[in-house]
C-alpha atoms as a PDB file:
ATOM      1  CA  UNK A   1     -37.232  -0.512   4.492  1.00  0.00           C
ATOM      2  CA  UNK A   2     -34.630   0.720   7.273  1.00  0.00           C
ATOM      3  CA  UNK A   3     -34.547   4.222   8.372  1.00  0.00           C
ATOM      4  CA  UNK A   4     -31.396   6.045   8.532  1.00  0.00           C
ATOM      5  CA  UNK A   5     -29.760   8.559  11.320  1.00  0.00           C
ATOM      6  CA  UNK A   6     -27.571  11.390  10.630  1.00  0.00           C
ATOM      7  CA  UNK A   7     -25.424  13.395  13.334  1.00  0.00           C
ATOM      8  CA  UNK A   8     -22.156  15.669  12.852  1.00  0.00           C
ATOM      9  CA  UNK A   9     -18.735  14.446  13.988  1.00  0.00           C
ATOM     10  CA  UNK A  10     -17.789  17.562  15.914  1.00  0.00           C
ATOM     11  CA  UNK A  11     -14.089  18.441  16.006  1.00  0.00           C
ATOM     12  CA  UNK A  12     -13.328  15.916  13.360  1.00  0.00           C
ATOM     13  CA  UNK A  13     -11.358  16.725   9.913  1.00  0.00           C
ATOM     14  CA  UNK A  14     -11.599  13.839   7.899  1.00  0.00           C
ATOM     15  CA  UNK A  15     -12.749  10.586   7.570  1.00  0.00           C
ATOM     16  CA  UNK A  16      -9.274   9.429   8.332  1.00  0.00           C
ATOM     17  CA  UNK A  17      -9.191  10.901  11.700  1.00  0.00           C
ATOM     18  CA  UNK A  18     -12.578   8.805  12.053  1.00  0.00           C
ATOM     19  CA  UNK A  19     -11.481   5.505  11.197  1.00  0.00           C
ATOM     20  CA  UNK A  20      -8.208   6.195  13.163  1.00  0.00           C
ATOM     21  CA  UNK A  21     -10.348   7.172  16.167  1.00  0.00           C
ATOM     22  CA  UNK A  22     -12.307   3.740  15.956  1.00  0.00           C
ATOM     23  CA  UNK A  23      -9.075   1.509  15.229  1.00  0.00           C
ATOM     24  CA  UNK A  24      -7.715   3.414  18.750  1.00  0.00           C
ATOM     25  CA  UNK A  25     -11.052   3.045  20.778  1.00  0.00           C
ATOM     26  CA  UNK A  26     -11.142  -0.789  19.868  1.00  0.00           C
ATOM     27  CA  UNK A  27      -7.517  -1.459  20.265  1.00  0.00           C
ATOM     28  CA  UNK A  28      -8.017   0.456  23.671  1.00  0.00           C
ATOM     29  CA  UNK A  29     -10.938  -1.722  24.507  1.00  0.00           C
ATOM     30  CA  UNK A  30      -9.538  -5.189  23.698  1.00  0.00           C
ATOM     31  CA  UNK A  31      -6.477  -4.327  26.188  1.00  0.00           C
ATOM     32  CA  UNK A  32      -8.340  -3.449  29.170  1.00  0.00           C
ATOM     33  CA  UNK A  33     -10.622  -6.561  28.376  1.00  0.00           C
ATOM     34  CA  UNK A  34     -13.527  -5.060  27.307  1.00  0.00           C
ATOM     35  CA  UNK A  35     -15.991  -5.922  24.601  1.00  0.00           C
ATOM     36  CA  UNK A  36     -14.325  -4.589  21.458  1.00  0.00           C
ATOM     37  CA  UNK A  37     -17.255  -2.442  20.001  1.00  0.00           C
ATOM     38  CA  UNK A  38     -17.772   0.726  18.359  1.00  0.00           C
ATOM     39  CA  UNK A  39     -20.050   2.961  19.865  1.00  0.00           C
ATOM     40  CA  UNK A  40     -21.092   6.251  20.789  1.00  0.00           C
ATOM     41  CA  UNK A  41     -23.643   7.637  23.261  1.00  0.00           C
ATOM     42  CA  UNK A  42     -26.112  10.281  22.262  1.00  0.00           C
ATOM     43  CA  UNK A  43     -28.929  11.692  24.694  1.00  0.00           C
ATOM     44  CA  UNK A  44     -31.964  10.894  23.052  1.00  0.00           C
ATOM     45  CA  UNK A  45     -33.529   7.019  22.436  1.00  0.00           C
ATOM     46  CA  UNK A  46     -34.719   6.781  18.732  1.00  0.00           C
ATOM     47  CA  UNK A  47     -38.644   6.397  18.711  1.00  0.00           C
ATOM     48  CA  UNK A  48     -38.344   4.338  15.433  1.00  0.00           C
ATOM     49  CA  UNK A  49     -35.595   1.929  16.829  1.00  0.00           C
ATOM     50  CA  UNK A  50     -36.857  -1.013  14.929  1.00  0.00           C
ATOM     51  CA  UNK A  51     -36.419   0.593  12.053  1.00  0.00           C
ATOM     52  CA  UNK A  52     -33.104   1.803  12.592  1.00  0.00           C
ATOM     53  CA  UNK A  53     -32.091  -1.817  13.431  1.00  0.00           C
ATOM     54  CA  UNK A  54     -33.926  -3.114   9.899  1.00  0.00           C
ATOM     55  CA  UNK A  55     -30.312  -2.438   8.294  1.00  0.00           C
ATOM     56  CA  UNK A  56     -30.074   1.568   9.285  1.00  0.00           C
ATOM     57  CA  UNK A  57     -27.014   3.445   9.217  1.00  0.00           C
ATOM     58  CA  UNK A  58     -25.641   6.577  10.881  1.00  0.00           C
ATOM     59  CA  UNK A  59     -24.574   9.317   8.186  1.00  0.00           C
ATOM     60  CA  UNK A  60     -21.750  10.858   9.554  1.00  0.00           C
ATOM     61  CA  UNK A  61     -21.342  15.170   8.839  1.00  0.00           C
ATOM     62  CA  UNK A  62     -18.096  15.941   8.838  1.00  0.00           C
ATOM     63  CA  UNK A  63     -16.770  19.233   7.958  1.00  0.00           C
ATOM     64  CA  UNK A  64     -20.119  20.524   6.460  1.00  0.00           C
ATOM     65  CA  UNK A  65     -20.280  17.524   3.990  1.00  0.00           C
ATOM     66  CA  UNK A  66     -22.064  14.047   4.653  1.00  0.00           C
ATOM     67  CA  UNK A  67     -19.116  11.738   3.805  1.00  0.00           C
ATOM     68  CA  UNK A  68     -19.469   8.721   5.292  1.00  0.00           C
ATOM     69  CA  UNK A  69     -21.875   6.087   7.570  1.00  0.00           C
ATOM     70  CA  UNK A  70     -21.945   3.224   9.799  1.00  0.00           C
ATOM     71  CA  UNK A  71     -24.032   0.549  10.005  1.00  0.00           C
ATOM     72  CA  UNK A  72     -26.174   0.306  12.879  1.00  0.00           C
ATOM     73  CA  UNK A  73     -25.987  -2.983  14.848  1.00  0.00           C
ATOM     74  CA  UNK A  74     -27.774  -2.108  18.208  1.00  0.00           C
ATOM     75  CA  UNK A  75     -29.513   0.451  20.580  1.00  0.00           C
ATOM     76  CA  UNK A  76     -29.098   0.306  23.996  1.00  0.00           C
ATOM     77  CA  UNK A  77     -30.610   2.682  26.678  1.00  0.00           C
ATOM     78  CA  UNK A  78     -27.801   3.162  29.293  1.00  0.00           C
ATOM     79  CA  UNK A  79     -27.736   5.501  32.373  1.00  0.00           C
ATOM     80  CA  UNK A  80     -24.773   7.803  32.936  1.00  0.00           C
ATOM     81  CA  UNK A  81     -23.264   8.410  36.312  1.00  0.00           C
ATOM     82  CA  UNK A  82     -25.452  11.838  36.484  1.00  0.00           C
ATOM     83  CA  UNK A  83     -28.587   9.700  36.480  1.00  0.00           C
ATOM     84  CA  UNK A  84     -29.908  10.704  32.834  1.00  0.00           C
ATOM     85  CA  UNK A  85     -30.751   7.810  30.606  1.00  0.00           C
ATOM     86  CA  UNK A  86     -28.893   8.095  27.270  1.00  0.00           C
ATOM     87  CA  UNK A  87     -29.069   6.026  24.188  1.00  0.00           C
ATOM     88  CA  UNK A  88     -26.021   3.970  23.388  1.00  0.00           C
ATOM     89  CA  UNK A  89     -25.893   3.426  19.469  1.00  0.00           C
ATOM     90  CA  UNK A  90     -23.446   0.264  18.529  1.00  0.00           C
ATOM     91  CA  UNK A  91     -21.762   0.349  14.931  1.00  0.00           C
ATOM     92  CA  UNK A  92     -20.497  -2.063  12.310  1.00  0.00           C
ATOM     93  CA  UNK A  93     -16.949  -0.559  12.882  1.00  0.00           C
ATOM     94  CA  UNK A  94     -16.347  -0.908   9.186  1.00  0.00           C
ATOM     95  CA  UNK A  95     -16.432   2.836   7.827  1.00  0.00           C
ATOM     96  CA  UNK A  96     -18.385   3.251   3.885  1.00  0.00           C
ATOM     97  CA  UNK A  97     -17.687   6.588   2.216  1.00  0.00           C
ATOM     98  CA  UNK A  98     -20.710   8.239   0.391  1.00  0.00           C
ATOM     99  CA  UNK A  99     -20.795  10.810  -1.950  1.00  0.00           C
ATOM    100  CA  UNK A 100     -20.515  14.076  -0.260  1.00  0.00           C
ATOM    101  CA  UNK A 101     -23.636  16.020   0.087  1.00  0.00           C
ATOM    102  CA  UNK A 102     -23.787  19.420   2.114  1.00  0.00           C
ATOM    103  CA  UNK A 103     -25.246  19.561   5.127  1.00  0.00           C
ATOM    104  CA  UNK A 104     -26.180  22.493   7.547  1.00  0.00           C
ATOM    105  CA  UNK A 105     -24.914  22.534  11.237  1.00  0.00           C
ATOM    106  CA  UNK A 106     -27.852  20.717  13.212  1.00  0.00           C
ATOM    107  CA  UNK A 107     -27.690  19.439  17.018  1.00  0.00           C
ATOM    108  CA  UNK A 108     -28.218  16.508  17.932  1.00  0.00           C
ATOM    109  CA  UNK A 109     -29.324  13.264  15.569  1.00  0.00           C
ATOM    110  CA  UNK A 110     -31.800  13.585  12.926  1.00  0.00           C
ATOM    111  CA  UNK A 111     -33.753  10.880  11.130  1.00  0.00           C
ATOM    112  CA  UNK A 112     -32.684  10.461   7.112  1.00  0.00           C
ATOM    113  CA  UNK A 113     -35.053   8.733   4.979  1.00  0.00           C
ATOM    114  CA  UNK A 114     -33.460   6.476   2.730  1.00  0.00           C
ATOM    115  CA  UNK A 115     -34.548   8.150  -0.369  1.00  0.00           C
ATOM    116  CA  UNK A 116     -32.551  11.199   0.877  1.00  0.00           C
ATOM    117  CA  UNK A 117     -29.401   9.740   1.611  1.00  0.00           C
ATOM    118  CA  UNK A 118     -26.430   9.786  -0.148  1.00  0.00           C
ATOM    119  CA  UNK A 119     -25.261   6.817  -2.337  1.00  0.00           C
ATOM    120  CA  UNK A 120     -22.228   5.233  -1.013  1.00  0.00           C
ATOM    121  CA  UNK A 121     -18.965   5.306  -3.524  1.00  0.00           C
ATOM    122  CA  UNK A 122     -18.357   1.828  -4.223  1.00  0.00           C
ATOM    123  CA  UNK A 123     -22.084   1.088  -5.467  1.00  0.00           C
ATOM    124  CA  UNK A 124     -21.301   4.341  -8.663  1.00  0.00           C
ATOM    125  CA  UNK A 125     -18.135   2.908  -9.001  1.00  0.00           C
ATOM    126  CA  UNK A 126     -16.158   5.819  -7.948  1.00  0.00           C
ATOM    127  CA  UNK A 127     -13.876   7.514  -5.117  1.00  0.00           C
ATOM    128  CA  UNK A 128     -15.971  10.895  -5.276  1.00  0.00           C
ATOM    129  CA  UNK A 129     -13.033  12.916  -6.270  1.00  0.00           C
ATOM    130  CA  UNK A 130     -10.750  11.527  -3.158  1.00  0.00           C
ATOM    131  CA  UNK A 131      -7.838  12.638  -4.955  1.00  0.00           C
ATOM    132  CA  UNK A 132      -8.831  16.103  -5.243  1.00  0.00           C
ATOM    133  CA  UNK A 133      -8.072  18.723  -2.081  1.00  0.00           C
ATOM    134  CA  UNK A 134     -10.690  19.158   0.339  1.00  0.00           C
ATOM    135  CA  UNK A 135     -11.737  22.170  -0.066  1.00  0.00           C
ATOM    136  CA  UNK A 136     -12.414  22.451  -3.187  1.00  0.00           C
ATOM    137  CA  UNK A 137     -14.094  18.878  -3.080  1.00  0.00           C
ATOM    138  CA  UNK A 138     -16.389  20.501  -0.596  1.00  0.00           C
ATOM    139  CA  UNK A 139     -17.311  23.642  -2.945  1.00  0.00           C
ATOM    140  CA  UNK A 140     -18.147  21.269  -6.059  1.00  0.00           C
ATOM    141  CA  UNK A 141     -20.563  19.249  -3.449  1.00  0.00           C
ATOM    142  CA  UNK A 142     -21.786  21.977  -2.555  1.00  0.00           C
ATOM    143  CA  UNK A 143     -22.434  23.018  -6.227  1.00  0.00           C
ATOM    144  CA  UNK A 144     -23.827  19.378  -7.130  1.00  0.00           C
ATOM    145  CA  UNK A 145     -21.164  18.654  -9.343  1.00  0.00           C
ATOM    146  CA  UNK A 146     -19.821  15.825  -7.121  1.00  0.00           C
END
């Protein structure tokens, strides 16, 4: 059974802003030559890295709410130019929106067991209230009404 991550997306709005961010990055990338992946470096190696790579995803926090993941592809340890070794965590680039499901400010990565995880939108059949505002999205997850 994989294991999941979660992590916030600091300074992020939406999940727009995300998959605009990732579009840009590879785009970016594929110019200067480079392999065209999406990926992001965090400071600690996952212990349980096999079973992050058994089909594991990273559960994105965005604005207080768990809204969407990435599949995990690869870990790779990497060393920065300071000398620290850092984890570099390689994605699916292919964004899934879950249902939203509060989450308290955290640093760092966590571990997220799949039972505990949110259910992503297209597997209930549903957009999760997309076309209501925000905020008031974010107060009816927070109430478990959405």
């Amino acid at each position: 059974m994989p294991l999941h991550m979660i992590k916030l997306c600091v300074g992020v709005e939406s999940v727009e802003e995300i998959v605009d961010w990732i579009a840009q990055d590879l785009a970016h990338k594929r110019a200067l030559g480079l392999p065209a992946e999406d990926t992001h470096v965090t400071r600690m190696f996952p212990k349980r890295a096999e079973e992050l790579l058994d089909g594991g995803s990273l559960y994105w926090v965005v604005k207080g709410q768990v809204q969407c993941r990435q599949r995990i592809t690869d870990l790779r340890a990497v060393t920065g130019a300071d000398g620290i070794e850092r984890c570099e965590i390689v994605f699916d680039p292919e964004v899934i929106l879950t249902e939203w499901q509060p989450k308290r400010p955290f640093q760092g990565w966590r571990y997220l067991a799949p039972k505990d995880a949110p259910r992503d939108l297209a597997d209930i059949g549903g957009q999760g209230g997309d076309e209501l505002p925000a905020t008031l999205k974010a107060e009816l997850a927070e109430l478990g009404l959405l």
